[in-house]
C-alpha atoms as a PDB file:
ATOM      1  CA  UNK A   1       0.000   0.000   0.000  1.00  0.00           C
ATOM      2  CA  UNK A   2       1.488   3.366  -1.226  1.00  0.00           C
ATOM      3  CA  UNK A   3       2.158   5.998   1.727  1.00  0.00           C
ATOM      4  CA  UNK A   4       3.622   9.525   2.233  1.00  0.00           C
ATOM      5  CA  UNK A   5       4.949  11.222  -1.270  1.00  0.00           C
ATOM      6  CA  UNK A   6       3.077   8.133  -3.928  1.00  0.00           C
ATOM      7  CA  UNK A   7      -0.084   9.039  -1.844  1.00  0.00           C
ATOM      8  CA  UNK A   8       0.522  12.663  -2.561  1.00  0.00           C
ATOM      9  CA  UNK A   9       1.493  11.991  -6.220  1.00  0.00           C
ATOM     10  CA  UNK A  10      -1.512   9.561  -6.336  1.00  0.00           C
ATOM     11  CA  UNK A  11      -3.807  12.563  -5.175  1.00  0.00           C
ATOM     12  CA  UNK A  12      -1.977  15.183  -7.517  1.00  0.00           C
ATOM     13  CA  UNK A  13      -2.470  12.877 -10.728  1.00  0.00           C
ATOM     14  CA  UNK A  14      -6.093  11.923  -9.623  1.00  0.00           C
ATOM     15  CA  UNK A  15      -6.636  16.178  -9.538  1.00  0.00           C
ATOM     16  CA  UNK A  16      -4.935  16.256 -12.988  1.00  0.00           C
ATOM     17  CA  UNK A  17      -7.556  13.789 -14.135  1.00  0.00           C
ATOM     18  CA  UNK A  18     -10.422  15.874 -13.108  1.00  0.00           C
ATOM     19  CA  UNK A  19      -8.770  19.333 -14.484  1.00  0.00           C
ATOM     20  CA  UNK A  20      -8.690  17.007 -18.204  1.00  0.00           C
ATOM     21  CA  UNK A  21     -12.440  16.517 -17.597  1.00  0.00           C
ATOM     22  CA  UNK A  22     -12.821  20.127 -16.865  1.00  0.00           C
ATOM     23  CA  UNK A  23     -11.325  21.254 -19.946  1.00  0.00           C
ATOM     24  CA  UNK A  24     -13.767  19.367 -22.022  1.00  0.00           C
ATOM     25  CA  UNK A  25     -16.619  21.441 -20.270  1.00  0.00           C
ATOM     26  CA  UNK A  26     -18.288  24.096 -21.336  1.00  0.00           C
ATOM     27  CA  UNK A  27     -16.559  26.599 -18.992  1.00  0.00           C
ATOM     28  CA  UNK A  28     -14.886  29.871 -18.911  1.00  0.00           C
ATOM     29  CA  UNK A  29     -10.948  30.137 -19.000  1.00  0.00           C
ATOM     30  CA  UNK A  30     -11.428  31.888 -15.543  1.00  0.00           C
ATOM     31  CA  UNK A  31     -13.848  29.471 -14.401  1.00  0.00           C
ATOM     32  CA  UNK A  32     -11.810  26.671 -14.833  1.00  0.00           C
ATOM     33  CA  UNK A  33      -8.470  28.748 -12.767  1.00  0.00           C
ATOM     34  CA  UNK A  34     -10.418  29.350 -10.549  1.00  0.00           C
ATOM     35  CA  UNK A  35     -11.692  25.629 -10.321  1.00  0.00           C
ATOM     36  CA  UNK A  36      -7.679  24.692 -10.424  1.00  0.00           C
ATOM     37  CA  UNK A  37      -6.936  26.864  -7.616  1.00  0.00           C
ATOM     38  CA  UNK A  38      -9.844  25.732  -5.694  1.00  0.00           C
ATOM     39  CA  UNK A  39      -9.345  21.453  -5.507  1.00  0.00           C
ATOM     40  CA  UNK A  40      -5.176  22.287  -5.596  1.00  0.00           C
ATOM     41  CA  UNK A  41      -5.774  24.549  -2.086  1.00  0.00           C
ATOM     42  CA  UNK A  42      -8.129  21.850  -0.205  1.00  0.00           C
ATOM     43  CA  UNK A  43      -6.202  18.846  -2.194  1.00  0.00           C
ATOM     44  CA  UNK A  44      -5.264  17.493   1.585  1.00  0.00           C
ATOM     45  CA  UNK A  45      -9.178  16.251   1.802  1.00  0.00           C
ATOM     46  CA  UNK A  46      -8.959  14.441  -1.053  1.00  0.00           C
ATOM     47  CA  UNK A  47      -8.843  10.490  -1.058  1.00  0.00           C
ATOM     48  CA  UNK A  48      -8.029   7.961  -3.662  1.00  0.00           C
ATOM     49  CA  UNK A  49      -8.578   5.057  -1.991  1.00  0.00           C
ATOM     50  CA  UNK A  50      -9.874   3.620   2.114  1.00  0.00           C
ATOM     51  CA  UNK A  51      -7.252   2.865   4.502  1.00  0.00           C
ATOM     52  CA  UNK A  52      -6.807   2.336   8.310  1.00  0.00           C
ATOM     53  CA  UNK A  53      -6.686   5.504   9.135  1.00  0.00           C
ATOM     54  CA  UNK A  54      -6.964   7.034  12.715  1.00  0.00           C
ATOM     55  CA  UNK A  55     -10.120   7.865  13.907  1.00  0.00           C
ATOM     56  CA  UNK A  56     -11.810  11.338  14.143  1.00  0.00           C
ATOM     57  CA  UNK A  57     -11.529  13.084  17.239  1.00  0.00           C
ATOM     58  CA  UNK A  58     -15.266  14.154  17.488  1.00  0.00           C
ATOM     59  CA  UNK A  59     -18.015  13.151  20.456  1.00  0.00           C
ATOM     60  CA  UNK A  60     -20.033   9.898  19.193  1.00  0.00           C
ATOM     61  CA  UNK A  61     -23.715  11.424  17.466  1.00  0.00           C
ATOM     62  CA  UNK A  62     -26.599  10.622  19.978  1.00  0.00           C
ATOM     63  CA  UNK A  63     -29.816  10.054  18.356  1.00  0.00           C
ATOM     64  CA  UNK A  64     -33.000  11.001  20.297  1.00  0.00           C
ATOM     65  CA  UNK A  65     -36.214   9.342  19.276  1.00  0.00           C
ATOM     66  CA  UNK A  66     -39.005  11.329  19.428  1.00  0.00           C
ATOM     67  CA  UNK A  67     -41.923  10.681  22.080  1.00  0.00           C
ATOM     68  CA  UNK A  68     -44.152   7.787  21.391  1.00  0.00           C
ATOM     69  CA  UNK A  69     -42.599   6.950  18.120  1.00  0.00           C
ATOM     70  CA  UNK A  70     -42.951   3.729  16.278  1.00  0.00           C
ATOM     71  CA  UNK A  71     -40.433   1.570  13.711  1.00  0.00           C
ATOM     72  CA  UNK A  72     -41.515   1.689  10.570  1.00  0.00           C
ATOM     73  CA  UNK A  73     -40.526  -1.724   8.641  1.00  0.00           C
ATOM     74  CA  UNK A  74     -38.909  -0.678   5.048  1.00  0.00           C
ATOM     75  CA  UNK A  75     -37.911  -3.047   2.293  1.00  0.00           C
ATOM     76  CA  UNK A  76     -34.756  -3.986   1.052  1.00  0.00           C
ATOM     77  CA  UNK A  77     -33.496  -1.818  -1.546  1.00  0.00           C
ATOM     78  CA  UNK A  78     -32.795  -3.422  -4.859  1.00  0.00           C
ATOM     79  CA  UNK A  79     -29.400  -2.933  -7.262  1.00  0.00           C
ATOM     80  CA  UNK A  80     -29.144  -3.479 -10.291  1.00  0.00           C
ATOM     81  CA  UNK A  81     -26.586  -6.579 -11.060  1.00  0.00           C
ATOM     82  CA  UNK A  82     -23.430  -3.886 -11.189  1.00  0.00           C
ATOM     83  CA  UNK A  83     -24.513  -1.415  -8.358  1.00  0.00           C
ATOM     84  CA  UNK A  84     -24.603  -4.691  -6.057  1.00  0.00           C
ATOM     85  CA  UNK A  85     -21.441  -5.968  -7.044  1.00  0.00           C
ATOM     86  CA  UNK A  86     -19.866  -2.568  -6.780  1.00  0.00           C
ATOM     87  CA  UNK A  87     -21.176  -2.338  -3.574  1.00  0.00           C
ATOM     88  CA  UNK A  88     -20.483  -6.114  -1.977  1.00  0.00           C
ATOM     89  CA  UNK A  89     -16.488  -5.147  -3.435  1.00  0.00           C
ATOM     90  CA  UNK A  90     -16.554  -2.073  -1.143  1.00  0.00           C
ATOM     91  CA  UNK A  91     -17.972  -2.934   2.022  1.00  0.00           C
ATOM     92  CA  UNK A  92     -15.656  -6.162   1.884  1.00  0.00           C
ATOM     93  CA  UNK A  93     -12.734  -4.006   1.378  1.00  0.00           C
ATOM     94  CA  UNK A  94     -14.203  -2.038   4.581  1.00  0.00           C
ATOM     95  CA  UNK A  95     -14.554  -5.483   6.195  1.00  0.00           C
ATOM     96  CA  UNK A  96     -10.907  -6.377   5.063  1.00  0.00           C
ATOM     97  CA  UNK A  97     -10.018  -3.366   6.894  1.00  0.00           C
ATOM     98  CA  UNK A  98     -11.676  -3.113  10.265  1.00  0.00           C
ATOM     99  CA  UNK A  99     -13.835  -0.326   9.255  1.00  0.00           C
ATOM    100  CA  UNK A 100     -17.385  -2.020   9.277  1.00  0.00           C
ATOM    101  CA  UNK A 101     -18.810  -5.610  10.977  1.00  0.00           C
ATOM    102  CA  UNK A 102     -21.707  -7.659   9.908  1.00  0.00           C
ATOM    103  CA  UNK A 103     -24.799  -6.715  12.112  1.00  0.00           C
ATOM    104  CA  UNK A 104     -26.366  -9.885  13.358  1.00  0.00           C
ATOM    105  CA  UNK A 105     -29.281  -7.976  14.574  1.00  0.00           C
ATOM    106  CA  UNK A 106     -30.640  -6.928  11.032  1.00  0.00           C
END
């Protein structure tokens, strides 16, 4: 797994990409700098790929139910044949890496 300066080459190529796309818009010349100037100055938010990363240092989010409320059973959502194997591929490799668990109580 790449770390440090590939990450940060990774990231910079992955920007390049979407400044291509951009040029292929229908956009003004100062539109688009300003675009460039934009995803280069918050390019540290950016990810390529999910990793172990540490976790966020924020309170846990409390949910309060409201008074005399009720579950509501939903049904499944369907996929289509690619949006569910796009999905099973990414929450195994969130399984793989520690990030998610199966919930037995669902």
């Amino acid at each position: 797994m790449p770390t440090g300066k590939d990450i940060d080459e990774e990231v910079h190529n992955s920007l390049q990409e979407i400044l291509r796309e951009a040029q292929t818009q229908d956009i003004s010349p100062n539109v688009r700098q300003q675009f460039k100037s934009l995803i280069f100055e918050f390019k540290d938010i950016v990810r390529t790929r999910i990793g172990s990363d540490p976790s966020a240092d924020i309170a846990p989010m409390k949910i309060a139910l409201k008074e005399n409320s009720k579950p509501v059973w939903v049904r499944m959502r369907r996929y289509s044949p690619l949006q569910a194997n796009f999905l099973r591929i990414k929450v195994d490799k969130l399984r793989e890496l520690g990030l998610v668990r199966r919930n037995s109580n669902s």
